[in-house]
PDB file of N, CA and C in Angstrom:
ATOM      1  N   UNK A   1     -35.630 -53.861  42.716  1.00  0.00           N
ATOM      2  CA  UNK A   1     -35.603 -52.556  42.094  1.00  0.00           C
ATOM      3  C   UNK A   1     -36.066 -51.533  43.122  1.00  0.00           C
ATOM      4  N   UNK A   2     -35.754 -50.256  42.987  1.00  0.00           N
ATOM      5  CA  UNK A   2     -35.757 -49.285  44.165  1.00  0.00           C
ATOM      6  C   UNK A   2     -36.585 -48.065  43.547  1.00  0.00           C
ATOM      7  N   UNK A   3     -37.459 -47.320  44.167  1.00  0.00           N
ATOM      8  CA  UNK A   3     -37.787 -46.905  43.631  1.00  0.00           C
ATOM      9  C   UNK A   3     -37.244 -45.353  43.842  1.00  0.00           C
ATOM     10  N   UNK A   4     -37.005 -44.444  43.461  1.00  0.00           N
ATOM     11  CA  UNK A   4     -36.181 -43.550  43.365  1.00  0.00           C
ATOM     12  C   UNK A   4     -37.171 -42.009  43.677  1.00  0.00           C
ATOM     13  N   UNK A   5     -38.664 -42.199  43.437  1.00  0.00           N
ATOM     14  CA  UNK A   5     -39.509 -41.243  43.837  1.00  0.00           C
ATOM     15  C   UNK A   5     -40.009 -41.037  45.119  1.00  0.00           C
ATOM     16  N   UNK A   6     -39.988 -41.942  46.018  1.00  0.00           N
ATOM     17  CA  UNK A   6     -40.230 -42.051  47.815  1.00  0.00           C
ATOM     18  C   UNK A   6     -38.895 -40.988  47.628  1.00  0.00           C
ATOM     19  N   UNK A   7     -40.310 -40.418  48.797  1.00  0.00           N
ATOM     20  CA  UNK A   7     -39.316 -38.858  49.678  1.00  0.00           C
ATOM     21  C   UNK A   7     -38.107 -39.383  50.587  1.00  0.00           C
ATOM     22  N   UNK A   8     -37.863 -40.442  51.094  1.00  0.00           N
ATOM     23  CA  UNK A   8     -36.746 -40.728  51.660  1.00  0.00           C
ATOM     24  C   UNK A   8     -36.108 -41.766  51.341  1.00  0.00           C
ATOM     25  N   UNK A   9     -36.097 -42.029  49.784  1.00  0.00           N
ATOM     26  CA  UNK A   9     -35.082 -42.613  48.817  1.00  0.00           C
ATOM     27  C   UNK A   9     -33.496 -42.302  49.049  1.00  0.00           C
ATOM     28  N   UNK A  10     -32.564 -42.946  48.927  1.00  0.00           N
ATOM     29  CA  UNK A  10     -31.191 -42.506  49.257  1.00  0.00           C
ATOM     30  C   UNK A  10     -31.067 -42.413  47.687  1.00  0.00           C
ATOM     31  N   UNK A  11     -30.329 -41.557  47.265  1.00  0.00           N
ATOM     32  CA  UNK A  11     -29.878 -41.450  46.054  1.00  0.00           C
ATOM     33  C   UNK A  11     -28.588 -42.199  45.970  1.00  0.00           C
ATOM     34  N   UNK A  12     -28.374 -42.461  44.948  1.00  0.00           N
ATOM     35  CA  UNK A  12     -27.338 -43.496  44.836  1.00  0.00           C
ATOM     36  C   UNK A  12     -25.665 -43.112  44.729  1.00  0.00           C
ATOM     37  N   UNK A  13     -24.689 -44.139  44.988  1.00  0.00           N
ATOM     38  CA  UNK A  13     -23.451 -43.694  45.100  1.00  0.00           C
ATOM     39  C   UNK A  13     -22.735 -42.665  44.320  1.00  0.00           C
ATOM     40  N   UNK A  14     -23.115 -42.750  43.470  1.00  0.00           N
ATOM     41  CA  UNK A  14     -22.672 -41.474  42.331  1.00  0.00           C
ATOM     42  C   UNK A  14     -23.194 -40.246  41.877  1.00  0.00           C
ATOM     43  N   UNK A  15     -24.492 -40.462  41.933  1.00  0.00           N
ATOM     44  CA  UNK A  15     -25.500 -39.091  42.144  1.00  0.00           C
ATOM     45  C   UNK A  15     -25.145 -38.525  43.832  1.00  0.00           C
ATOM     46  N   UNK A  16     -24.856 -39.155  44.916  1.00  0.00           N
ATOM     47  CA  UNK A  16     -24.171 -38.706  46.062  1.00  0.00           C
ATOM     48  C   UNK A  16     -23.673 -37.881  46.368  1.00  0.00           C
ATOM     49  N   UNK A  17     -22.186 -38.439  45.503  1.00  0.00           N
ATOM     50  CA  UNK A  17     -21.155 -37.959  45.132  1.00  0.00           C
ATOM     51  C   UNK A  17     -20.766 -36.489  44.587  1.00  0.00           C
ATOM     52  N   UNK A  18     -21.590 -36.583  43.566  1.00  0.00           N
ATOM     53  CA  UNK A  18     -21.821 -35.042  42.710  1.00  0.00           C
ATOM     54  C   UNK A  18     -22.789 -33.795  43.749  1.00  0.00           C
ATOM     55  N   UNK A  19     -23.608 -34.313  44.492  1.00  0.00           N
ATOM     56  CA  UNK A  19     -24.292 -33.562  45.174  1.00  0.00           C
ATOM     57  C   UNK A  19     -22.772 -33.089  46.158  1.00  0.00           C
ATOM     58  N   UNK A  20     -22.414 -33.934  46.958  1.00  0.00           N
ATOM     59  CA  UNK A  20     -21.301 -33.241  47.994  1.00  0.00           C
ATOM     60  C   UNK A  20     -20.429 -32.480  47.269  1.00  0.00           C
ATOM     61  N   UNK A  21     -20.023 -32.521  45.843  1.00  0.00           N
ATOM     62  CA  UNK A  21     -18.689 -32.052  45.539  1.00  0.00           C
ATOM     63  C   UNK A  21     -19.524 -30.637  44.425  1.00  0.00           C
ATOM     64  N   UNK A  22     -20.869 -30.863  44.444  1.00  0.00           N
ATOM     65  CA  UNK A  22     -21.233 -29.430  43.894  1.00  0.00           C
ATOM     66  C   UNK A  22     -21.604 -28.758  45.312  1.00  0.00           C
ATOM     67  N   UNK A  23     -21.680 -29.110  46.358  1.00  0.00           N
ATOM     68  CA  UNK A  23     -21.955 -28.190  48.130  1.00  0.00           C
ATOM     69  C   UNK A  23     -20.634 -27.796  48.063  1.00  0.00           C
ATOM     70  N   UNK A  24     -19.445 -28.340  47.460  1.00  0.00           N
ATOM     71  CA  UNK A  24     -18.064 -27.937  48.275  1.00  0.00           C
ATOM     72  C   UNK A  24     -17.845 -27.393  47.370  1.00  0.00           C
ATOM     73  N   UNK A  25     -17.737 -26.918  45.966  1.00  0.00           N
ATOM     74  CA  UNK A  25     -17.871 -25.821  45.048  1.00  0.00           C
ATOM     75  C   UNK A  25     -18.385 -24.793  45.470  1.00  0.00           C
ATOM     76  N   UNK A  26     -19.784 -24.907  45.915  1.00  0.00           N
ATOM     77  CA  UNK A  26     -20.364 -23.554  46.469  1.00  0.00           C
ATOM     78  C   UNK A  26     -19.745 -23.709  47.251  1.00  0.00           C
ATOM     79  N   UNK A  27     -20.010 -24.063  48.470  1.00  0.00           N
ATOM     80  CA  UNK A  27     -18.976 -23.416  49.779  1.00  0.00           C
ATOM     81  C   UNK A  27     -17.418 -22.584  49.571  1.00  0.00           C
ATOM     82  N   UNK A  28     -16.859 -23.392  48.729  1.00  0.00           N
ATOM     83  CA  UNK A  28     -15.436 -22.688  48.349  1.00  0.00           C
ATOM     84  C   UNK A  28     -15.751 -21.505  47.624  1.00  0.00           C
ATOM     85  N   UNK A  29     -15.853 -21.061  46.736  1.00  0.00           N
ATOM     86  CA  UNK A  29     -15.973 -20.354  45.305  1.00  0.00           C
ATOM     87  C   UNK A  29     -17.323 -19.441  46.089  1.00  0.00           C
ATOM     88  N   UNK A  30     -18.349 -19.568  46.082  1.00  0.00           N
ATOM     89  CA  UNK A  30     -19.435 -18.351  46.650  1.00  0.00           C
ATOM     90  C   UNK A  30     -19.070 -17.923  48.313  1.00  0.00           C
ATOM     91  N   UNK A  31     -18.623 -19.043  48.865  1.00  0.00           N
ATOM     92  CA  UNK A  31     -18.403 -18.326  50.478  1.00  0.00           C
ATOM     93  C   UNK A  31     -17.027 -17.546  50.126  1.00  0.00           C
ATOM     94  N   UNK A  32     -16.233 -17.697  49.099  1.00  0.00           N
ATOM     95  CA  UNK A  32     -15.161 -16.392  49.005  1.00  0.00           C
ATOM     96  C   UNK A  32     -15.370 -15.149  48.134  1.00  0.00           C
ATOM     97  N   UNK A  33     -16.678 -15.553  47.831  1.00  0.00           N
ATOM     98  CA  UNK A  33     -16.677 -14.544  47.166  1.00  0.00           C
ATOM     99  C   UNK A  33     -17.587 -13.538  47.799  1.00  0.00           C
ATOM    100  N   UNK A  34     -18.452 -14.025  48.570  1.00  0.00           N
ATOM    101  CA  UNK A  34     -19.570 -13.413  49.608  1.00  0.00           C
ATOM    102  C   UNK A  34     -18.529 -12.606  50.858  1.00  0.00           C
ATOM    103  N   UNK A  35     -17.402 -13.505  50.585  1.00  0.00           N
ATOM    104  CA  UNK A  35     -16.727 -12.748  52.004  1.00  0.00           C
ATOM    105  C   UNK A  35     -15.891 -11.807  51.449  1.00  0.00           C
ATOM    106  N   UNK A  36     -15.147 -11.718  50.152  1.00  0.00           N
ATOM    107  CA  UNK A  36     -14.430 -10.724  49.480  1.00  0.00           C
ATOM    108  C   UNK A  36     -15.700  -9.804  49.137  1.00  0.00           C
ATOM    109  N   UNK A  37     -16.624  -9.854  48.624  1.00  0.00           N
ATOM    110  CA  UNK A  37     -18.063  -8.377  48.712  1.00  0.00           C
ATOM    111  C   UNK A  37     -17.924  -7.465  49.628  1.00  0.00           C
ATOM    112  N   UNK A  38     -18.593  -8.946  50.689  1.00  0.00           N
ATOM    113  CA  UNK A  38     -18.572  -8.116  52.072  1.00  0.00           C
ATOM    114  C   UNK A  38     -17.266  -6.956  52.990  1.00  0.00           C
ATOM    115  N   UNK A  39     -16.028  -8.091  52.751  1.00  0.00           N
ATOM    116  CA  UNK A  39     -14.892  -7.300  52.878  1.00  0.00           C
ATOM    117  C   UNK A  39     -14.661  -5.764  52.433  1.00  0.00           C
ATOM    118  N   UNK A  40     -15.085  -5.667  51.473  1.00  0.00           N
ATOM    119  CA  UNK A  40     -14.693  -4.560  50.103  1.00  0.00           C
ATOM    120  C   UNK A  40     -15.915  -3.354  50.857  1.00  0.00           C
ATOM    121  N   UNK A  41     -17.097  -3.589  50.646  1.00  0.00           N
ATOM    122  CA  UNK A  41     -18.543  -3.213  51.622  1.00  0.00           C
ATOM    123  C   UNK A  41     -18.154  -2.519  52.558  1.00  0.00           C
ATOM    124  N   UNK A  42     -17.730  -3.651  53.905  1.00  0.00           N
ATOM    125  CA  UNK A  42     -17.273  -3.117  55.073  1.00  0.00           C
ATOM    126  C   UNK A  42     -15.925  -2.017  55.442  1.00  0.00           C
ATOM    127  N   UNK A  43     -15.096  -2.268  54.397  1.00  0.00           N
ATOM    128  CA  UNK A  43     -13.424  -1.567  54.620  1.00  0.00           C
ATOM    129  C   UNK A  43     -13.986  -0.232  53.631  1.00  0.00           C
ATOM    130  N   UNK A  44     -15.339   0.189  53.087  1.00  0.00           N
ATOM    131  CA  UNK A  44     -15.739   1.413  52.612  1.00  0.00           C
ATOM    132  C   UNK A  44     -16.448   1.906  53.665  1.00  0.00           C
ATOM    133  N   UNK A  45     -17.303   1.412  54.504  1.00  0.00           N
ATOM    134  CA  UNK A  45     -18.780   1.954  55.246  1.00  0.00           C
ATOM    135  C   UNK A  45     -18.384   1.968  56.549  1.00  0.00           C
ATOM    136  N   UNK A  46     -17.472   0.981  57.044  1.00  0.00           N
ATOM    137  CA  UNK A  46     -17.171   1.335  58.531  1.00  0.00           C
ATOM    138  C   UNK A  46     -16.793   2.608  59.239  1.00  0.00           C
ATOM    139  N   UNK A  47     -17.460   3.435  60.283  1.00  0.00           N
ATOM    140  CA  UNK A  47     -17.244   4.895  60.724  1.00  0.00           C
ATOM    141  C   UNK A  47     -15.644   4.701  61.681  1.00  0.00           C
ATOM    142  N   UNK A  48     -14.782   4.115  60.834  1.00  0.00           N
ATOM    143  CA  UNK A  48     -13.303   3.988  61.606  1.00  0.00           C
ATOM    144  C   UNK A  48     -12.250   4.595  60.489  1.00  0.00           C
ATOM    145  N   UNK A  49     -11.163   4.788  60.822  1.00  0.00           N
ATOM    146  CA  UNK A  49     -10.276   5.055  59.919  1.00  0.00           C
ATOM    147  C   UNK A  49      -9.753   3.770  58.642  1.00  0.00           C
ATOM    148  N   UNK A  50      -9.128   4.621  58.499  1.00  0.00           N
ATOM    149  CA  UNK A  50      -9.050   3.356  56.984  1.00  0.00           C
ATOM    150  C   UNK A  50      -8.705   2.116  57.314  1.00  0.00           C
ATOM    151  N   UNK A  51      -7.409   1.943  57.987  1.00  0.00           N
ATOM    152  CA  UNK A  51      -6.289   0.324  58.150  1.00  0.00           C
ATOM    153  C   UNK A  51      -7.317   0.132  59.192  1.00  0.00           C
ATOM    154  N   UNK A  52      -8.052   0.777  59.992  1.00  0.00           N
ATOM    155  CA  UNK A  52      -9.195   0.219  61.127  1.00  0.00           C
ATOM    156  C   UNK A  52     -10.716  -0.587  60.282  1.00  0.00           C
ATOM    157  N   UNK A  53     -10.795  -0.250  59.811  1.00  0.00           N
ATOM    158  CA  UNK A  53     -12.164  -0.634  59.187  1.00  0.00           C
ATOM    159  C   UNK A  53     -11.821  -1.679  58.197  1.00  0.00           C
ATOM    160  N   UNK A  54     -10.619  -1.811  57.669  1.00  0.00           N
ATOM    161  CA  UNK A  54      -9.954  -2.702  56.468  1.00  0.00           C
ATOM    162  C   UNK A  54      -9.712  -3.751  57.338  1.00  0.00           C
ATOM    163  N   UNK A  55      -8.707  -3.715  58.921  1.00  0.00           N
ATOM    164  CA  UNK A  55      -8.605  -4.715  59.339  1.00  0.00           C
ATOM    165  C   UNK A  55     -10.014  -5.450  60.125  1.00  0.00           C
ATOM    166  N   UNK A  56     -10.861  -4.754  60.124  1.00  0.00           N
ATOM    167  CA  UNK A  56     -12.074  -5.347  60.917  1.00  0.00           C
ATOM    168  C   UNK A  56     -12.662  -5.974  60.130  1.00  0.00           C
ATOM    169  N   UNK A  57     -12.562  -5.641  58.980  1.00  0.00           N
ATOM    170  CA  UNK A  57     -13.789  -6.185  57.477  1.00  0.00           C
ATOM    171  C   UNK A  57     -13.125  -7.303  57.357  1.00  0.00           C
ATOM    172  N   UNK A  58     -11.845  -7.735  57.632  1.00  0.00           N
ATOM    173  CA  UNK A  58     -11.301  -8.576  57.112  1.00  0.00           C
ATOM    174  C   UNK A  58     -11.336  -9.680  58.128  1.00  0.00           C
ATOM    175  N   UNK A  59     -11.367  -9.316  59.722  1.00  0.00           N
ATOM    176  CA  UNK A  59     -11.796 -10.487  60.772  1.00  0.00           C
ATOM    177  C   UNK A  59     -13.000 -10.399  60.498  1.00  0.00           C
ATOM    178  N   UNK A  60     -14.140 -10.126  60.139  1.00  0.00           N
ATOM    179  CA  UNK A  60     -15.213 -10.593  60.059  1.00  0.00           C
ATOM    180  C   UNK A  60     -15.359 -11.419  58.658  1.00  0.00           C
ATOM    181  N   UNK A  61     -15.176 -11.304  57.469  1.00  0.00           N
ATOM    182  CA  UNK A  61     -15.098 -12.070  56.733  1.00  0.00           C
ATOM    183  C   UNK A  61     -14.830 -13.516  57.130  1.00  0.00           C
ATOM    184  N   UNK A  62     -13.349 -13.875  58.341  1.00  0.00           N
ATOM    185  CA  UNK A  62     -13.501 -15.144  58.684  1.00  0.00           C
ATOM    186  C   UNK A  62     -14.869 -16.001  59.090  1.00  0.00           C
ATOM    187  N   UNK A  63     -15.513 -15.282  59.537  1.00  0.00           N
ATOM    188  CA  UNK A  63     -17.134 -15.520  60.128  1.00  0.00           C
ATOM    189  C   UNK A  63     -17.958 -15.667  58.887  1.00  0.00           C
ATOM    190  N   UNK A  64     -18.147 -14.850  58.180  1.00  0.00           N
ATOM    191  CA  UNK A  64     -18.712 -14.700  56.773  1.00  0.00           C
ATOM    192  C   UNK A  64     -18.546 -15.969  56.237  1.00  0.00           C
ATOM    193  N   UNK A  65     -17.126 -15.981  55.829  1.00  0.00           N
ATOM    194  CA  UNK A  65     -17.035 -17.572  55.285  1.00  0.00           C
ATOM    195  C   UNK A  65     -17.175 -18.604  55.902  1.00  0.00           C
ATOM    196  N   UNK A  66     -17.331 -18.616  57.180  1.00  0.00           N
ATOM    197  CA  UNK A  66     -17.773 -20.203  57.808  1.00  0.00           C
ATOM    198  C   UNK A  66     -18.266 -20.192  57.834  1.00  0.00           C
ATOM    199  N   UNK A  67     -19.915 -19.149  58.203  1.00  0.00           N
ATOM    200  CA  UNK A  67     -21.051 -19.021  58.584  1.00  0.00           C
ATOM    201  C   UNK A  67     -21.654 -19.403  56.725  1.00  0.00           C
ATOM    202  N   UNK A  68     -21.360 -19.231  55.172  1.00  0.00           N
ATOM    203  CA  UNK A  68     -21.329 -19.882  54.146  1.00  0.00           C
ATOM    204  C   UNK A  68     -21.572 -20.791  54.097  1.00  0.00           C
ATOM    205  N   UNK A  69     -20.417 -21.400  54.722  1.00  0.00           N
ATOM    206  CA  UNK A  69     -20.030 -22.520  54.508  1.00  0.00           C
ATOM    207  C   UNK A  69     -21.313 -23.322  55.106  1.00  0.00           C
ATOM    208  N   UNK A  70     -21.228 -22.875  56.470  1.00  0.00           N
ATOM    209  CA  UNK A  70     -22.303 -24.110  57.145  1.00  0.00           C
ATOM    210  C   UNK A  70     -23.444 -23.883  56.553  1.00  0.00           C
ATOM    211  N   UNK A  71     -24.620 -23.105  56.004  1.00  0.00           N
ATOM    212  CA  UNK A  71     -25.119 -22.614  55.346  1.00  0.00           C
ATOM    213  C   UNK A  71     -25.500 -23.463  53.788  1.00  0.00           C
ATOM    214  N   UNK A  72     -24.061 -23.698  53.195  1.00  0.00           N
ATOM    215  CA  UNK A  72     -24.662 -24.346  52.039  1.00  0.00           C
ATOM    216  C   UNK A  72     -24.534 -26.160  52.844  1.00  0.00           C
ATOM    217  N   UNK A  73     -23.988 -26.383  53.609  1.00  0.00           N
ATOM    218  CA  UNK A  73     -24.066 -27.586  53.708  1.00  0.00           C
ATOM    219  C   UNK A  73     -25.555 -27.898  54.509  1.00  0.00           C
ATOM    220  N   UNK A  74     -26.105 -27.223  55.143  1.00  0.00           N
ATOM    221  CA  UNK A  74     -27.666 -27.266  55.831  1.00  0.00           C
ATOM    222  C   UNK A  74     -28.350 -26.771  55.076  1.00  0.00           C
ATOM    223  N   UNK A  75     -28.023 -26.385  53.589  1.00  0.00           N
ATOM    224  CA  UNK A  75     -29.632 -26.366  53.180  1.00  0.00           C
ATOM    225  C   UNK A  75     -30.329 -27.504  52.792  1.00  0.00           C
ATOM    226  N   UNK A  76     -31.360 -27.306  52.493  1.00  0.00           N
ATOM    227  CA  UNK A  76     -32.127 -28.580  51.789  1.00  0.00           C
ATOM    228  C   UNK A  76     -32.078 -28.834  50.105  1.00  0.00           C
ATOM    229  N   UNK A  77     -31.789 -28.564  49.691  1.00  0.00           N
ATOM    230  CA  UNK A  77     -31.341 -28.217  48.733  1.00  0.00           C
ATOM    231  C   UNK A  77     -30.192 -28.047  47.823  1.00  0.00           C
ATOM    232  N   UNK A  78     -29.030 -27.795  46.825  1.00  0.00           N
ATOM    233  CA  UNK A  78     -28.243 -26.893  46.253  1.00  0.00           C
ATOM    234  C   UNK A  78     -28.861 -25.693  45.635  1.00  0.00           C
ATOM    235  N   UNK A  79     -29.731 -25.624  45.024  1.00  0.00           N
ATOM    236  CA  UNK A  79     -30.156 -24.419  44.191  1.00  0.00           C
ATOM    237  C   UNK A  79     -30.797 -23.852  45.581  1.00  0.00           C
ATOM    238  N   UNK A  80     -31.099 -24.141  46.543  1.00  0.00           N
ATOM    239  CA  UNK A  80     -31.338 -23.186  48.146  1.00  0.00           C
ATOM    240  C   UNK A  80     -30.299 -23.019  48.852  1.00  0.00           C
ATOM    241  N   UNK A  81     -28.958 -23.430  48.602  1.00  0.00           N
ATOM    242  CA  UNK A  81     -27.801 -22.844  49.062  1.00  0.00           C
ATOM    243  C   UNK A  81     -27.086 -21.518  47.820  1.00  0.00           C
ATOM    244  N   UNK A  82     -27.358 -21.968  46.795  1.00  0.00           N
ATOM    245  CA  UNK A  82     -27.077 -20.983  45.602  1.00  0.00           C
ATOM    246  C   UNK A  82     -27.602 -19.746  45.944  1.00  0.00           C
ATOM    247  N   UNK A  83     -29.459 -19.725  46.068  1.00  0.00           N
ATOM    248  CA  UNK A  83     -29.644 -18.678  46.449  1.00  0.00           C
ATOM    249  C   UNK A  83     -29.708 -17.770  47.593  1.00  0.00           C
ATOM    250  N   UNK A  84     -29.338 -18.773  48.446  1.00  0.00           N
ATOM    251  CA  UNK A  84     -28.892 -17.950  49.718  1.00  0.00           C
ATOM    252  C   UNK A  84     -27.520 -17.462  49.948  1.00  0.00           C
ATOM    253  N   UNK A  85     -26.702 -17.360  49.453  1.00  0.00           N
ATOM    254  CA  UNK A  85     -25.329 -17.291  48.909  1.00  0.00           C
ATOM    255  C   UNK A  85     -25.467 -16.021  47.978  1.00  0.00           C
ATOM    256  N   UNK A  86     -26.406 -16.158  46.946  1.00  0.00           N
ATOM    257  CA  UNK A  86     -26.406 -15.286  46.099  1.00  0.00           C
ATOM    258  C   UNK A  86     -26.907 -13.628  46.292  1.00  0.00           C
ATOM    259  N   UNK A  87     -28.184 -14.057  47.230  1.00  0.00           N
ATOM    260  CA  UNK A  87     -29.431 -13.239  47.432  1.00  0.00           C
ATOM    261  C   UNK A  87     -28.130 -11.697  48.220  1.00  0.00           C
ATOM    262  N   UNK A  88     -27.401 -12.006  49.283  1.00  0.00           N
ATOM    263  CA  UNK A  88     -26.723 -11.269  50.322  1.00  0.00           C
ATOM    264  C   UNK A  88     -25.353 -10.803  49.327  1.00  0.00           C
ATOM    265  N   UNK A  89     -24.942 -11.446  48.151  1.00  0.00           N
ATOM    266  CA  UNK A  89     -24.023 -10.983  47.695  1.00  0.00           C
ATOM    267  C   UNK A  89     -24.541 -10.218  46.418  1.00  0.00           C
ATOM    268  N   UNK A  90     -25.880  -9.833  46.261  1.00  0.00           N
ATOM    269  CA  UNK A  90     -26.132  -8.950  45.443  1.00  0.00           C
ATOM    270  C   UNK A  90     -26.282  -7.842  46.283  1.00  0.00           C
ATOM    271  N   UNK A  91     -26.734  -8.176  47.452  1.00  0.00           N
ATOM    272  CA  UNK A  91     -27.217  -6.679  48.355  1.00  0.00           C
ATOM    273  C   UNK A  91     -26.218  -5.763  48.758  1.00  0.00           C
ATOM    274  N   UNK A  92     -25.162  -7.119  48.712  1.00  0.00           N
ATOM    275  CA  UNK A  92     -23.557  -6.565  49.362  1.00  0.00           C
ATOM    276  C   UNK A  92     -23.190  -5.275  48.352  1.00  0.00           C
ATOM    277  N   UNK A  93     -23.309  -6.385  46.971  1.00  0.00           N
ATOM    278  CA  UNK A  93     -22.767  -5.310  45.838  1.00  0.00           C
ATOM    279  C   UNK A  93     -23.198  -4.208  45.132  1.00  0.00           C
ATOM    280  N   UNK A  94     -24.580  -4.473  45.828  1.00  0.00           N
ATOM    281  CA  UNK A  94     -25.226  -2.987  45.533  1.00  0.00           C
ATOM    282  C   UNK A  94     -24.854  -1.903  46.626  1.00  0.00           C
ATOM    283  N   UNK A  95     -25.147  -2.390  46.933  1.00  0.00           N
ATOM    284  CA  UNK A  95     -24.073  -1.524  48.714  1.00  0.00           C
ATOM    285  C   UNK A  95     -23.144  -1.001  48.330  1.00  0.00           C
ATOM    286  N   UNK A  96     -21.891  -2.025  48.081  1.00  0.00           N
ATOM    287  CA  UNK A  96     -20.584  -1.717  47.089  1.00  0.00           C
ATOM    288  C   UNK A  96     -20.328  -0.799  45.946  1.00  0.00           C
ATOM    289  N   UNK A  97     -21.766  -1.033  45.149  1.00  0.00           N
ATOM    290  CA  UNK A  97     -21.890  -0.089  43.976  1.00  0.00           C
ATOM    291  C   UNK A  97     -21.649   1.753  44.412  1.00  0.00           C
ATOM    292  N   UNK A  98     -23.224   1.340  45.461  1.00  0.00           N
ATOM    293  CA  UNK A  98     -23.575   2.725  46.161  1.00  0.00           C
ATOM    294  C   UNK A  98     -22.422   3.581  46.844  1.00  0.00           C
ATOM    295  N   UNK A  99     -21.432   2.981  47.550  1.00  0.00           N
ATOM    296  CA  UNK A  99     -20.345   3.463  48.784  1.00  0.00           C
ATOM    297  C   UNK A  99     -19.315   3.597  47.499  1.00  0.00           C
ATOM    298  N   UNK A 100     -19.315   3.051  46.380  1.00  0.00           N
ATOM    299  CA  UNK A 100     -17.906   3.420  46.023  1.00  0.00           C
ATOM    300  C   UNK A 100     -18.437   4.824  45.170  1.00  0.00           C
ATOM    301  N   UNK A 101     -19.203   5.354  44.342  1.00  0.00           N
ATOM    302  CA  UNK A 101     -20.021   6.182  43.777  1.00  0.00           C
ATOM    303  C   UNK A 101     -19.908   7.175  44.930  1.00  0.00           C
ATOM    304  N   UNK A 102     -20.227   6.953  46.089  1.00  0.00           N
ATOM    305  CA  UNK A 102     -20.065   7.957  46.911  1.00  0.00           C
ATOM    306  C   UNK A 102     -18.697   8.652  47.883  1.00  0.00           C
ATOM    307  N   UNK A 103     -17.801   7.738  47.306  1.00  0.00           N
ATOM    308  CA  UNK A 103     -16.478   7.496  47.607  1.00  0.00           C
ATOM    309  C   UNK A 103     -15.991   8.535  46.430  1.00  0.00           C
ATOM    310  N   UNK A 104     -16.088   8.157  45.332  1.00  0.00           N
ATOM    311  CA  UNK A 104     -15.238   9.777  44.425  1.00  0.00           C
ATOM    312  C   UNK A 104     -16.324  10.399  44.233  1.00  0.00           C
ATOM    313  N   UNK A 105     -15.421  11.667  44.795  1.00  0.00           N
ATOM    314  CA  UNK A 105     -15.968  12.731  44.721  1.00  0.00           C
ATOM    315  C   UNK A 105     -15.417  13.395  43.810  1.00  0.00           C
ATOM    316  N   UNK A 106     -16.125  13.988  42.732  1.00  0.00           N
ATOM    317  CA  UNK A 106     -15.384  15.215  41.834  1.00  0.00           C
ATOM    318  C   UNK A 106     -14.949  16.220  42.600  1.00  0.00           C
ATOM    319  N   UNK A 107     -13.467  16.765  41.655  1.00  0.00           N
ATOM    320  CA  UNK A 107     -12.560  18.104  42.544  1.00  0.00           C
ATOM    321  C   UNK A 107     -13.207  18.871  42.595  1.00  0.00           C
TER     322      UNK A 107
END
């Protein structure tokens, strides 16, 4: 019998399992969504013209999402990849909130 409370217990084949395929949920689903924020963020705030700042927001997003990605797979944790994932895509969207509010302007 194994005991399952030692700090360097392997968890077992099926509890494993669910751990990798809830990291690759987050990674998919929050690293696109952290990088569509950010995208949206950046193609408002960048001091470039429009198709300039839209296409830059959008090569950096590639970075965004890998840099996610690796991110939830090195944490220690899932609920410490959740909130590190989460924490930057609230700041994003408050950002987002702020720049678009300041974006219409009444006539």
């Amino acid at each position: 019998m194994t005991d399952t409370t030692k700090p360097n217990a392997r968890p077992s084949q099926g509890r494993y399992r669910l751990m990798v395929a809830g990291r690759t949920l987050l990674a998919i689903f929050g690293g696109y969504a952290l990088a569509a924020i950010a995208t949206a963020f950046l193609s408002l705030t960048l001091p470039l013209d429009r198709s300039e700042a839209v296409a830059a927001a959008t090569l950096a997003s590639f970075a965004i999402m890998a840099g996610a990605v690796i991110w939830v797979f090195s944490a220690r944790t899932l609920a410490r990849a959740a909130i590190g994932l989460a924490l930057p895509a609230l700041c994003l969207g408050a950002g987002l909130w702020l720049a678009l509010g300041s974006a219409v302007q009444p006539a």
